[in-house]
PDB file of N, CA and C in Angstrom:
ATOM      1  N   UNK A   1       1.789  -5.987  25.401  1.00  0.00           N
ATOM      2  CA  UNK A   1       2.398  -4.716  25.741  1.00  0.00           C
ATOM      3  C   UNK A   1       1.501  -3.932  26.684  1.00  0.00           C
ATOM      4  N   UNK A   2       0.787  -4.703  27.227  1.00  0.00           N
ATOM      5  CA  UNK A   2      -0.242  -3.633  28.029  1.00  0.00           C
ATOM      6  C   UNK A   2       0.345  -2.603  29.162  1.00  0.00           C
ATOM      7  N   UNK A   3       1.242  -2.030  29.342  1.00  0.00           N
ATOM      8  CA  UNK A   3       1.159  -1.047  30.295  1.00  0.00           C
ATOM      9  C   UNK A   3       0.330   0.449  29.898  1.00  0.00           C
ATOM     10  N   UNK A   4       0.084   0.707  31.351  1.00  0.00           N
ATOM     11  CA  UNK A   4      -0.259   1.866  31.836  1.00  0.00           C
ATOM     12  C   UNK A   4       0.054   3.209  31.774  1.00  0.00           C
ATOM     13  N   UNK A   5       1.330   2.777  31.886  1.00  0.00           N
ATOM     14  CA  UNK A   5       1.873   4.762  31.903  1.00  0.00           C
ATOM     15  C   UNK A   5       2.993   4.741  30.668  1.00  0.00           C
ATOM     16  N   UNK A   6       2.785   6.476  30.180  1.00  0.00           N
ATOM     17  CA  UNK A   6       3.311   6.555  29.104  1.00  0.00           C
ATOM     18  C   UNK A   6       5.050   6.219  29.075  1.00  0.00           C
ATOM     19  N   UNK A   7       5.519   6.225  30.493  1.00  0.00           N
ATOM     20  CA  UNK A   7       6.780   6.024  30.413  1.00  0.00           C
ATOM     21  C   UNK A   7       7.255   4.619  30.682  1.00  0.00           C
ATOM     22  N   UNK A   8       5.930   3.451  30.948  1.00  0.00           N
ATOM     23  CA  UNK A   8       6.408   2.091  31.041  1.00  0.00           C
ATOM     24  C   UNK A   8       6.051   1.910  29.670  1.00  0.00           C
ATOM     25  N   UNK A   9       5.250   2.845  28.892  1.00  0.00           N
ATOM     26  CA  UNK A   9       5.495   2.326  27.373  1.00  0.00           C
ATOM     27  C   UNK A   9       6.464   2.373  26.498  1.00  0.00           C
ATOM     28  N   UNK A  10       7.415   3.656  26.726  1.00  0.00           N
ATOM     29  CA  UNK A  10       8.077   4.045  26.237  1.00  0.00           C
ATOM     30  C   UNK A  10       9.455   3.442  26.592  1.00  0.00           C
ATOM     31  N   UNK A  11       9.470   3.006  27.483  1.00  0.00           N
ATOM     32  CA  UNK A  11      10.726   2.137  28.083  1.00  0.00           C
ATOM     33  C   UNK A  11      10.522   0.902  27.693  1.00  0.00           C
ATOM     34  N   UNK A  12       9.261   0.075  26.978  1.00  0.00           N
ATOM     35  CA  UNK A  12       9.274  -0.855  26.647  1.00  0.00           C
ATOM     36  C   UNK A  12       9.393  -1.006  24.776  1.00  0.00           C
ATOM     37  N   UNK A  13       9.182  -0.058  24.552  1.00  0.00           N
ATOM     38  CA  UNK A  13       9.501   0.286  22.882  1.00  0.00           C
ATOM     39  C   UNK A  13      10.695   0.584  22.689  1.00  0.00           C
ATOM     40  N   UNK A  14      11.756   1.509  23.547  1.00  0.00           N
ATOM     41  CA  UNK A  14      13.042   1.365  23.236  1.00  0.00           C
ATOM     42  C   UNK A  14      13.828   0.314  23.588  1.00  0.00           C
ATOM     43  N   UNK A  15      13.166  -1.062  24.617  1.00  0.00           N
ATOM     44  CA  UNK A  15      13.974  -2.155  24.666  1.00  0.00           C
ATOM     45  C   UNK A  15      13.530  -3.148  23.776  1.00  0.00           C
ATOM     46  N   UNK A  16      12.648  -2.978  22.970  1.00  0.00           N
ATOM     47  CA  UNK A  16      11.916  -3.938  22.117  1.00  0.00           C
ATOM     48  C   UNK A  16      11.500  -3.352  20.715  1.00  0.00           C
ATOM     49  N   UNK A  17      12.439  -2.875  19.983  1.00  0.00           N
ATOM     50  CA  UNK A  17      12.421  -2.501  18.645  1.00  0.00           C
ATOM     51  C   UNK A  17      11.731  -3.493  17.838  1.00  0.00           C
ATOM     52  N   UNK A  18      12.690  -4.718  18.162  1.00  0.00           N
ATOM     53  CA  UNK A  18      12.219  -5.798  17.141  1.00  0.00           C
ATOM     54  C   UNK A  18      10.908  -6.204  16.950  1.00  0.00           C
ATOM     55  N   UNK A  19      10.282  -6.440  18.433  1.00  0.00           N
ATOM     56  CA  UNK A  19       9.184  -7.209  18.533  1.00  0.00           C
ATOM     57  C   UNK A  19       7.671  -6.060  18.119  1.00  0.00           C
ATOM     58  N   UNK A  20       8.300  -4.319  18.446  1.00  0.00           N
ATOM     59  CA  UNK A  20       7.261  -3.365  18.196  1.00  0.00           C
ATOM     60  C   UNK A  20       7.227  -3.347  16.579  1.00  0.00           C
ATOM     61  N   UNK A  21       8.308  -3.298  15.622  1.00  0.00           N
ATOM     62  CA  UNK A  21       7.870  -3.511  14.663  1.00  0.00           C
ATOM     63  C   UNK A  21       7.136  -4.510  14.240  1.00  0.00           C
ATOM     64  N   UNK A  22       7.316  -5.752  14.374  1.00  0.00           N
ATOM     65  CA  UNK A  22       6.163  -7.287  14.312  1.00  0.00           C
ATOM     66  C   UNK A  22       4.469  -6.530  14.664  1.00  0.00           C
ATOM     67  N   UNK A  23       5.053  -6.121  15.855  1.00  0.00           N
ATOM     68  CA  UNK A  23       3.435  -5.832  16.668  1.00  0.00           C
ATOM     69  C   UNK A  23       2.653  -4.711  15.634  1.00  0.00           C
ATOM     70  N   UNK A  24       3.418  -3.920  15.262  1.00  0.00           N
ATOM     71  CA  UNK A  24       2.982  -2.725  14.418  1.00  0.00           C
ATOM     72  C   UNK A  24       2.732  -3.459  12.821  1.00  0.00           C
ATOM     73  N   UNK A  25       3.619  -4.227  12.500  1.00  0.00           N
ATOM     74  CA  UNK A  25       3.031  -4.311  11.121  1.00  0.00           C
ATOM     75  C   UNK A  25       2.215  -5.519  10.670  1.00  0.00           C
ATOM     76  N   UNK A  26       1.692  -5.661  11.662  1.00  0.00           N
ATOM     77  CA  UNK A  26       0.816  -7.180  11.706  1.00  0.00           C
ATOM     78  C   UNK A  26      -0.836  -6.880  10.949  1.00  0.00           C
ATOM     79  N   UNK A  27      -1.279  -5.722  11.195  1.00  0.00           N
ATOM     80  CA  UNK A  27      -2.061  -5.184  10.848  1.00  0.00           C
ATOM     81  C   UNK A  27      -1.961  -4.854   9.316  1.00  0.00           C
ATOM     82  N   UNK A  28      -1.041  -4.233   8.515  1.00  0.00           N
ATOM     83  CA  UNK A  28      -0.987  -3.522   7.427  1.00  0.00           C
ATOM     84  C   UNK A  28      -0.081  -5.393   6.136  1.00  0.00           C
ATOM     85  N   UNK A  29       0.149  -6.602   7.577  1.00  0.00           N
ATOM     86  CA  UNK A  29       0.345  -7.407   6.523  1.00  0.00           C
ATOM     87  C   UNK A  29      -1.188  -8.073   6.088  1.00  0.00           C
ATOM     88  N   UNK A  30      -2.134  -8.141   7.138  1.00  0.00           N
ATOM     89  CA  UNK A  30      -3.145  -8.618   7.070  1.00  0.00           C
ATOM     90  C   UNK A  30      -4.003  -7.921   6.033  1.00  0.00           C
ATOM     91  N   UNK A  31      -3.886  -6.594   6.106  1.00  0.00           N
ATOM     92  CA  UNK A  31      -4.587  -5.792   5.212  1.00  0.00           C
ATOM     93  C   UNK A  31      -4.198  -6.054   3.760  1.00  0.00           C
ATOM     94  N   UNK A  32      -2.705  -5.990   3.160  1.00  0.00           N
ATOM     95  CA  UNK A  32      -1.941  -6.423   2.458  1.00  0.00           C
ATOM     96  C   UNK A  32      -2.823  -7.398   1.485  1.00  0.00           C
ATOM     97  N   UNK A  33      -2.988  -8.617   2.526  1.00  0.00           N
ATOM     98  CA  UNK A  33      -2.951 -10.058   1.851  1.00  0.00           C
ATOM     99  C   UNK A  33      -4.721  -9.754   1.595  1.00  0.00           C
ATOM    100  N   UNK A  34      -5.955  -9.628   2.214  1.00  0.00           N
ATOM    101  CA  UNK A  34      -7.028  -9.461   1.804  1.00  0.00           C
ATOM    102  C   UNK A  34      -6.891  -8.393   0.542  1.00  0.00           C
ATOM    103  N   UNK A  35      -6.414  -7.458   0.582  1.00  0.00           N
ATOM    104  CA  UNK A  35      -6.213  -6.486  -1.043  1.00  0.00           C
ATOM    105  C   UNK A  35      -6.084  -7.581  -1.994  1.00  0.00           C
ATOM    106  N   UNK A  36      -4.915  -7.924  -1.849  1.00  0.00           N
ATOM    107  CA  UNK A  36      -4.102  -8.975  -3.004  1.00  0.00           C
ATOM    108  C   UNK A  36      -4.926 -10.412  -3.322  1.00  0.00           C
ATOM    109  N   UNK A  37      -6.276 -10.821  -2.045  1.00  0.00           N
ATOM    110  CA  UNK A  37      -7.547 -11.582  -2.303  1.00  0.00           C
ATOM    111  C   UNK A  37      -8.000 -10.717  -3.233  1.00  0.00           C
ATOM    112  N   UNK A  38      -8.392  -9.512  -3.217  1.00  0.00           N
ATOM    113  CA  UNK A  38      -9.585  -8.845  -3.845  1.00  0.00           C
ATOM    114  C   UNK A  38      -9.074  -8.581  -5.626  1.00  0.00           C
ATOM    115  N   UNK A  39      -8.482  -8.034  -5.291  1.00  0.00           N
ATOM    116  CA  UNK A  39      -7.630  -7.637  -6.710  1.00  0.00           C
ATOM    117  C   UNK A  39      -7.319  -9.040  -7.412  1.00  0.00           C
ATOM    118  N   UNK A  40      -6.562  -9.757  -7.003  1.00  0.00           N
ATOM    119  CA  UNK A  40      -5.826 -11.064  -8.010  1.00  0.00           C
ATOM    120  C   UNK A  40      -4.216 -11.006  -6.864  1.00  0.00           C
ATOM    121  N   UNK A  41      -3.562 -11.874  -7.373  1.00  0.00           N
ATOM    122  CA  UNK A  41      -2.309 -12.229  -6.427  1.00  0.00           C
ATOM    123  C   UNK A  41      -1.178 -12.459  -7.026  1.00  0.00           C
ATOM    124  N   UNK A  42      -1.676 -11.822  -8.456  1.00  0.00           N
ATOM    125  CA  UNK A  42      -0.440 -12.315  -9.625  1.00  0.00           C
ATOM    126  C   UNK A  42      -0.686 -10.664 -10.778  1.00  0.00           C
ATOM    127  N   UNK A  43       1.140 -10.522 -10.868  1.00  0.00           N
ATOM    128  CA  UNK A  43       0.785  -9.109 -11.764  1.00  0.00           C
ATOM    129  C   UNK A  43       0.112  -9.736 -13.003  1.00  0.00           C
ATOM    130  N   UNK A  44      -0.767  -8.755 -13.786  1.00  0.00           N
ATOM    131  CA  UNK A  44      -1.954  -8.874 -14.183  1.00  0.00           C
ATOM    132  C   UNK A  44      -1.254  -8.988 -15.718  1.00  0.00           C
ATOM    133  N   UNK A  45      -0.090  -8.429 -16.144  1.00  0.00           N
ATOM    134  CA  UNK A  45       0.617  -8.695 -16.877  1.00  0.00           C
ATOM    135  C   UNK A  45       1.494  -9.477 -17.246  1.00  0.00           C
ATOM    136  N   UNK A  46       2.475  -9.745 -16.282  1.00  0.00           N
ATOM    137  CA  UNK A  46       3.446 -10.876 -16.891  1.00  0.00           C
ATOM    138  C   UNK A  46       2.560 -12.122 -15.915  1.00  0.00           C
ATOM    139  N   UNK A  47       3.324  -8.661  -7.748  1.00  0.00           N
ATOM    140  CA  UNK A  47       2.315  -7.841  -7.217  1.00  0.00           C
ATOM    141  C   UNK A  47       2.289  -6.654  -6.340  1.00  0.00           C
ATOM    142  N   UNK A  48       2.547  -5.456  -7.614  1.00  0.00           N
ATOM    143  CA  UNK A  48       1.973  -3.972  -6.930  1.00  0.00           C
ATOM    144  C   UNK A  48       0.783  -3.383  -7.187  1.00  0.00           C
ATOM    145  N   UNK A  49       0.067  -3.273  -5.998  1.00  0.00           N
ATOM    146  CA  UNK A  49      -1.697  -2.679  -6.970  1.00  0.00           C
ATOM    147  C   UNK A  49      -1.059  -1.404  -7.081  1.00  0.00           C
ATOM    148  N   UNK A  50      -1.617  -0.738  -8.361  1.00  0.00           N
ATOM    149  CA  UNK A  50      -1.376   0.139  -9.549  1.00  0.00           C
ATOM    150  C   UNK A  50      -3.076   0.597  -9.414  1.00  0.00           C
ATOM    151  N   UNK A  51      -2.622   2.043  -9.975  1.00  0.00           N
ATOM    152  CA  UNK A  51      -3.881   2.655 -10.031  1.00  0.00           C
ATOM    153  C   UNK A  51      -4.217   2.631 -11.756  1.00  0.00           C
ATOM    154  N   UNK A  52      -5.117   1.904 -12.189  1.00  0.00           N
ATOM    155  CA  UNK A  52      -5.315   1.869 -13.432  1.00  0.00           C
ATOM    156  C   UNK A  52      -5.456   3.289 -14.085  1.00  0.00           C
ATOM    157  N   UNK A  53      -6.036   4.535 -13.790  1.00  0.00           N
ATOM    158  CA  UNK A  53      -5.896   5.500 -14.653  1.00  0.00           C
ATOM    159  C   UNK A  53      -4.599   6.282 -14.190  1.00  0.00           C
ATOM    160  N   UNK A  54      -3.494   5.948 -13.289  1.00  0.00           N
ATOM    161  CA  UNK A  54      -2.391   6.747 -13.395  1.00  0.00           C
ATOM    162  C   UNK A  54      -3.330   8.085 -11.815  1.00  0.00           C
ATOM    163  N   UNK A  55      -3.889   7.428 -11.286  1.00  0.00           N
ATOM    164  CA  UNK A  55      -4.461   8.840 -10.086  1.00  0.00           C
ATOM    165  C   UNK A  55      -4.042   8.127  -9.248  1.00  0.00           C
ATOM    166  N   UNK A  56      -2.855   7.463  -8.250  1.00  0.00           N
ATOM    167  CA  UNK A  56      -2.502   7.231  -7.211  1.00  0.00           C
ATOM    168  C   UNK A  56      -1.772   8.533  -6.390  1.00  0.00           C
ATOM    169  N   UNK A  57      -1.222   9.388  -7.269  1.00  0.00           N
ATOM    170  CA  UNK A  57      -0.521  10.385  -6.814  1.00  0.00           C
ATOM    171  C   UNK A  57      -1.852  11.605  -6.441  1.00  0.00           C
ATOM    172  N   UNK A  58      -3.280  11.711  -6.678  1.00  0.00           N
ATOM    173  CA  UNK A  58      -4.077  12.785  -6.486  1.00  0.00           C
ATOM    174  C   UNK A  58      -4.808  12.374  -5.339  1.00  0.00           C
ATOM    175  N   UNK A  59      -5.018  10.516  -5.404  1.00  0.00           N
ATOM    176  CA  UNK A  59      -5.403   9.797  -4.047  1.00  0.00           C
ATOM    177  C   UNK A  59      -4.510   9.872  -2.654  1.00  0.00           C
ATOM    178  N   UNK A  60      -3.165   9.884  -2.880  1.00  0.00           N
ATOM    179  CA  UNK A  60      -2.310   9.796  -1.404  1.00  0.00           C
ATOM    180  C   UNK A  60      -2.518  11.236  -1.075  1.00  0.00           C
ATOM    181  N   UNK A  61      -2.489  12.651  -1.884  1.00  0.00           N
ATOM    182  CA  UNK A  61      -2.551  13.726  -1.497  1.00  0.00           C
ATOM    183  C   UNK A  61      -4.189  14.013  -0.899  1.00  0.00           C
ATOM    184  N   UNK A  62      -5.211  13.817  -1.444  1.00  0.00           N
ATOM    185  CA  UNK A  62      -6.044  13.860  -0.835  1.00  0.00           C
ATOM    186  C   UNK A  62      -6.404  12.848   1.009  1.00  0.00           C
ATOM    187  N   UNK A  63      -5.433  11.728   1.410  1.00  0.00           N
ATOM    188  CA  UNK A  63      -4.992  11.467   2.406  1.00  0.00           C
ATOM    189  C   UNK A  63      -5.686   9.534   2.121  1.00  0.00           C
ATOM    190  N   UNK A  64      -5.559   9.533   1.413  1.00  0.00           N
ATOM    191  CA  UNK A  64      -5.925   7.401   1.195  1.00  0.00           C
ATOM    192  C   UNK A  64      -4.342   7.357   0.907  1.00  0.00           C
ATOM    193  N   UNK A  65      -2.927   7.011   1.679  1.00  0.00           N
ATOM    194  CA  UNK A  65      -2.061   6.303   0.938  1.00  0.00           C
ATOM    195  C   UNK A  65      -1.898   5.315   2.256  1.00  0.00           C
ATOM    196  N   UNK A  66      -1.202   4.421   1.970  1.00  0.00           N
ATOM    197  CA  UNK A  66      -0.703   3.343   2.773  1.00  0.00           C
ATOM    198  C   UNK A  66      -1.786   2.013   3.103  1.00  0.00           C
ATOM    199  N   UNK A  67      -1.175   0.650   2.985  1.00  0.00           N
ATOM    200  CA  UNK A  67      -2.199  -0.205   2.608  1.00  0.00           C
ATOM    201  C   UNK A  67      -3.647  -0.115   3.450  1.00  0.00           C
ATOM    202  N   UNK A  68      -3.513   0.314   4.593  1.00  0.00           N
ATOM    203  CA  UNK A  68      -4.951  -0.203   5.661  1.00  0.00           C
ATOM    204  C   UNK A  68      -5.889   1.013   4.779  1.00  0.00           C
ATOM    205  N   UNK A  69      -5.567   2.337   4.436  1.00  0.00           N
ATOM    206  CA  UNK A  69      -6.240   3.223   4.112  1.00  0.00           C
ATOM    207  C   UNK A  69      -6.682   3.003   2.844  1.00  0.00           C
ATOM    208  N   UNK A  70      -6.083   2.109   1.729  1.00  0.00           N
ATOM    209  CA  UNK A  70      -6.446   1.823   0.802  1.00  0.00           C
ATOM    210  C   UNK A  70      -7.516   0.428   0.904  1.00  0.00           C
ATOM    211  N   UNK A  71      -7.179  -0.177   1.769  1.00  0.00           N
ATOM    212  CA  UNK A  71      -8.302  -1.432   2.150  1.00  0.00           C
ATOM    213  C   UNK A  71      -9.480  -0.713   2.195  1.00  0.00           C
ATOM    214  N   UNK A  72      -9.703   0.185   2.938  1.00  0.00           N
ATOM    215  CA  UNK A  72     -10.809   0.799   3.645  1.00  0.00           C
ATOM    216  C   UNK A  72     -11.452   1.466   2.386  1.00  0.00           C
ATOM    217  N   UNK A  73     -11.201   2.443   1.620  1.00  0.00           N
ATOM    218  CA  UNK A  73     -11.262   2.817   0.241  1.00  0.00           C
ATOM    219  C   UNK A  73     -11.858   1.567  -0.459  1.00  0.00           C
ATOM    220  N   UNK A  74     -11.379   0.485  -0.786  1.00  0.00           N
ATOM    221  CA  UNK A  74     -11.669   0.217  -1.438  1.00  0.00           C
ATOM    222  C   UNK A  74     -13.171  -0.947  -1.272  1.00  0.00           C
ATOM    223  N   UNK A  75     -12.961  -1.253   0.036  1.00  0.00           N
ATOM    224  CA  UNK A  75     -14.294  -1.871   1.015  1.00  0.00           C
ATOM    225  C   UNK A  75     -15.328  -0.679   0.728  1.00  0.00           C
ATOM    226  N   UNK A  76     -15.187   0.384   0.817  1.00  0.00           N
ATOM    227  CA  UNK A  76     -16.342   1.449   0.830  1.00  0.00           C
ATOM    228  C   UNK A  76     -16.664   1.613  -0.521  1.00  0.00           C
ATOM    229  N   UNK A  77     -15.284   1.837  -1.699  1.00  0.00           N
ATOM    230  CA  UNK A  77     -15.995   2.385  -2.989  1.00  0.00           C
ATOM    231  C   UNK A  77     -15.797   1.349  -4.246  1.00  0.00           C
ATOM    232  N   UNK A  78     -15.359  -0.226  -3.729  1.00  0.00           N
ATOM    233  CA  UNK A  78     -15.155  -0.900  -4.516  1.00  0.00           C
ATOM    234  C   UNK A  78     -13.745  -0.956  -5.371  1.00  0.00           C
ATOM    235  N   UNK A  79     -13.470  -2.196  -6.091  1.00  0.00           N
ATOM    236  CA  UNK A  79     -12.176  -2.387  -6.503  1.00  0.00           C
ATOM    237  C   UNK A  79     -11.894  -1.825  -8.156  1.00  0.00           C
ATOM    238  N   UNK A  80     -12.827  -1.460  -8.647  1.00  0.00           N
ATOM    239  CA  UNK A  80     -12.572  -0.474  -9.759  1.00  0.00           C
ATOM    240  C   UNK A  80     -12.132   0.730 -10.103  1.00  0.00           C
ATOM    241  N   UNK A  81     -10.777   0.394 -10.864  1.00  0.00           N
ATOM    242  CA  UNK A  81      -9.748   1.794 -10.789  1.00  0.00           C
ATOM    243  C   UNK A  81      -8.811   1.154 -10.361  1.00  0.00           C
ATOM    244  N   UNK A  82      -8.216  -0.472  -9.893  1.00  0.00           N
ATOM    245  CA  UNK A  82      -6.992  -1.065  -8.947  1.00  0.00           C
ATOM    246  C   UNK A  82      -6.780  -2.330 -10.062  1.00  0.00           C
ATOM    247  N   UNK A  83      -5.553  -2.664 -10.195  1.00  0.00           N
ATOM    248  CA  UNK A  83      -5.201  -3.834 -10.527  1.00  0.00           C
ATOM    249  C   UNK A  83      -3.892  -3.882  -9.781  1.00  0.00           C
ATOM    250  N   UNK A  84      -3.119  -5.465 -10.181  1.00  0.00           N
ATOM    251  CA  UNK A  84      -2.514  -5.512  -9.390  1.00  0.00           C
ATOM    252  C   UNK A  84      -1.081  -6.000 -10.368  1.00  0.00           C
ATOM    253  N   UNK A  85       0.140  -5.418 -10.395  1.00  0.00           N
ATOM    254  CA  UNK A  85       1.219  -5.004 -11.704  1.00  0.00           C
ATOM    255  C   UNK A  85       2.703  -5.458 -10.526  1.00  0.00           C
ATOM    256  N   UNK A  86       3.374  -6.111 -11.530  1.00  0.00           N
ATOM    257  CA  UNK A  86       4.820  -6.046 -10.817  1.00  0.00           C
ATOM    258  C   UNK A  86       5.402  -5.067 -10.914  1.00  0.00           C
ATOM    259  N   UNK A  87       6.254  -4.687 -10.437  1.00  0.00           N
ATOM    260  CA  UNK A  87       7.297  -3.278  -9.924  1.00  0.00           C
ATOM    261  C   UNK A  87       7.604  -2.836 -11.440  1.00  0.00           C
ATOM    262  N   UNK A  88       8.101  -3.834 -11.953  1.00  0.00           N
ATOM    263  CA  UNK A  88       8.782  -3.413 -13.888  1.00  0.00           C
ATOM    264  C   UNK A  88       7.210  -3.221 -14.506  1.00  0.00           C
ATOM    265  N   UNK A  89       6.660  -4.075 -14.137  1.00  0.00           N
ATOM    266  CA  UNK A  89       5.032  -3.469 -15.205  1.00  0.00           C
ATOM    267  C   UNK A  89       4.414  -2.621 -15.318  1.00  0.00           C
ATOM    268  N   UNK A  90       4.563  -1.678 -13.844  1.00  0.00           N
ATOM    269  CA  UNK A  90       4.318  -0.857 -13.312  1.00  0.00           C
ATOM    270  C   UNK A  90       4.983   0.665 -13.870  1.00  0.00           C
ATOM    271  N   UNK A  91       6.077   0.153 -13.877  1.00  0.00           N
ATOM    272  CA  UNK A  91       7.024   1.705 -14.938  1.00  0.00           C
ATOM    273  C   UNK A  91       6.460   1.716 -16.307  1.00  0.00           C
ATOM    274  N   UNK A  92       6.979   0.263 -17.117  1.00  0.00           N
ATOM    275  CA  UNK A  92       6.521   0.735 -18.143  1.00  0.00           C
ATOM    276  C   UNK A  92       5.113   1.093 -18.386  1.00  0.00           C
ATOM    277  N   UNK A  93       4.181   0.758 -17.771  1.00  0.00           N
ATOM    278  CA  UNK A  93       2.951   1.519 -17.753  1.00  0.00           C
ATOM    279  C   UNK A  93       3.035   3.036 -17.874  1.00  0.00           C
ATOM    280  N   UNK A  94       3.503   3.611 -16.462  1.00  0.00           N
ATOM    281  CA  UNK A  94       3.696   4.403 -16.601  1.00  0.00           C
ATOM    282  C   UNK A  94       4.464   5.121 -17.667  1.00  0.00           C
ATOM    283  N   UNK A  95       5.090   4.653 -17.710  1.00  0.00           N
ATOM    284  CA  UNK A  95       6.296   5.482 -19.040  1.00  0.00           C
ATOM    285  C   UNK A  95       5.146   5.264 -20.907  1.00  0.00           C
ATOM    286  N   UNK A  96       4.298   4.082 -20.796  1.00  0.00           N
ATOM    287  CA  UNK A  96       3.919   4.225 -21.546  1.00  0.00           C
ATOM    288  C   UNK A  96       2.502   5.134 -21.860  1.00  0.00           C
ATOM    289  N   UNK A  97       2.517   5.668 -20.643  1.00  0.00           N
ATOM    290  CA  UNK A  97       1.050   6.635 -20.077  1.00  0.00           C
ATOM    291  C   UNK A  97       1.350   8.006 -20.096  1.00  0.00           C
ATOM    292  N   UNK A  98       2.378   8.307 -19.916  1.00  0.00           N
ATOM    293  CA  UNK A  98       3.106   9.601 -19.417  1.00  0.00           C
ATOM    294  C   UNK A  98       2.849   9.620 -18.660  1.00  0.00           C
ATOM    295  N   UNK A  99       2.311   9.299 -17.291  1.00  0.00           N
ATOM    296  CA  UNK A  99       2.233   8.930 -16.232  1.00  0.00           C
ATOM    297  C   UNK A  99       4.016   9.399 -14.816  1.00  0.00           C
ATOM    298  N   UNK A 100       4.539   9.569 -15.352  1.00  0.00           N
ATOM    299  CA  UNK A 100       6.066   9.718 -14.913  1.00  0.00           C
ATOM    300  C   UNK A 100       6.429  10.796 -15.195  1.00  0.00           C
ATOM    301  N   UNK A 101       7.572  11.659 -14.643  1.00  0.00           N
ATOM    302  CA  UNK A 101       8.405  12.278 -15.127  1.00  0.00           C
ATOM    303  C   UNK A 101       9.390  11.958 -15.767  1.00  0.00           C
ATOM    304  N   UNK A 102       9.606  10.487 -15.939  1.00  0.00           N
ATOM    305  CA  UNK A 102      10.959   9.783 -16.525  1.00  0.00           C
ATOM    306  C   UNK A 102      10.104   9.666 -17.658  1.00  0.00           C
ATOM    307  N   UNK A 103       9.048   9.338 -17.985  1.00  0.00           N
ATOM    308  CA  UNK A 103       8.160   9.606 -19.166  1.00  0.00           C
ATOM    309  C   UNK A 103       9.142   9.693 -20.442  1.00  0.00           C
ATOM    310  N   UNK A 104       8.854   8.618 -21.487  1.00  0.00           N
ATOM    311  CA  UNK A 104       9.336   8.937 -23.073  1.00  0.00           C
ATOM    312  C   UNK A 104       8.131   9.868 -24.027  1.00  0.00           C
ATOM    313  N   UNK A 105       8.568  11.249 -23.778  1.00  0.00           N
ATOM    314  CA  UNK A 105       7.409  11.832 -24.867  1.00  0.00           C
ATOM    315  C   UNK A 105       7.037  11.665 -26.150  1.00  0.00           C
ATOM    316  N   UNK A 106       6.592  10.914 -26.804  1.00  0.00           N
ATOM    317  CA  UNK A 106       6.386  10.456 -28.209  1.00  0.00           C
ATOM    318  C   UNK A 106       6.320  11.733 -29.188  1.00  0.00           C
TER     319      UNK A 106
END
C-alpha cells in the first residue's frame, strides 16, 4: 500500500476494503496467537483470556484493552492475573464471582 499522498491512500482504502482489513488485522492475529502461547491454548476449565480476579473492566478503562495492548502489558508485567476460559466458562465465572450485573446474588 505504499502511497504518498493522503488522497492516493484514501482512494485506495475505499477500493480495497477487503484486503485493508487482512492488512490491518494481521498484526492483532499475530499478537492473538503468541498470548494464547503464553497463557495455554485450551480453556483452562473444560479460549478467552479472562482476568482471573474479575479487573478486566478497571484495566480497559485505565487504557490496556484490545489484544496488541494486552500483549504489551503482559510482556512488561508478566502473565499473572490472565488465564485463558471459553466464552460459557467465562460467565459462569463471572456469575459465580459477582463479577456481572446478570450476577445470581446468593
Amino acid at each position: 500500500m505504499g502511497y504518498n499522498s493522503k488522497e492516493k491512500k484514501k482512494e485506495w482504502r475505499n477500493k480495497n476494503p477487503e484486503k485493508l482489513r487482512v492488512y490491518e488485522n494481521r498484526p492483532t492475529a499475530r499478537a492473538k496467537s503468541i498470548l494464547l502461547g503464553i497463557l495455554g491454548d485450551k480453556c483452562k476449565k473444560c479460549g478467552i483470556i479472562d482476568h482471573v480476579k474479575g479487573e478486566g473492566s478497571a484495566m480497559r478503562k485505565s487504557g490496556v484493552c484490545g489484544t496488541r495492548k494486552l500483549l504489551a502489558h503482559i510482556r512488561k508485567h508478566g502473565a499473572d492475573g490472565f488465564q485463558v476460559l471459553c466464552a460459557n466458562c467465562n460467565w459462569i465465572k463471572r456469575c459465580e464471582n459477582n463479577e456481572s450485573k446478570y450476577a445470581v446474588h446468593k
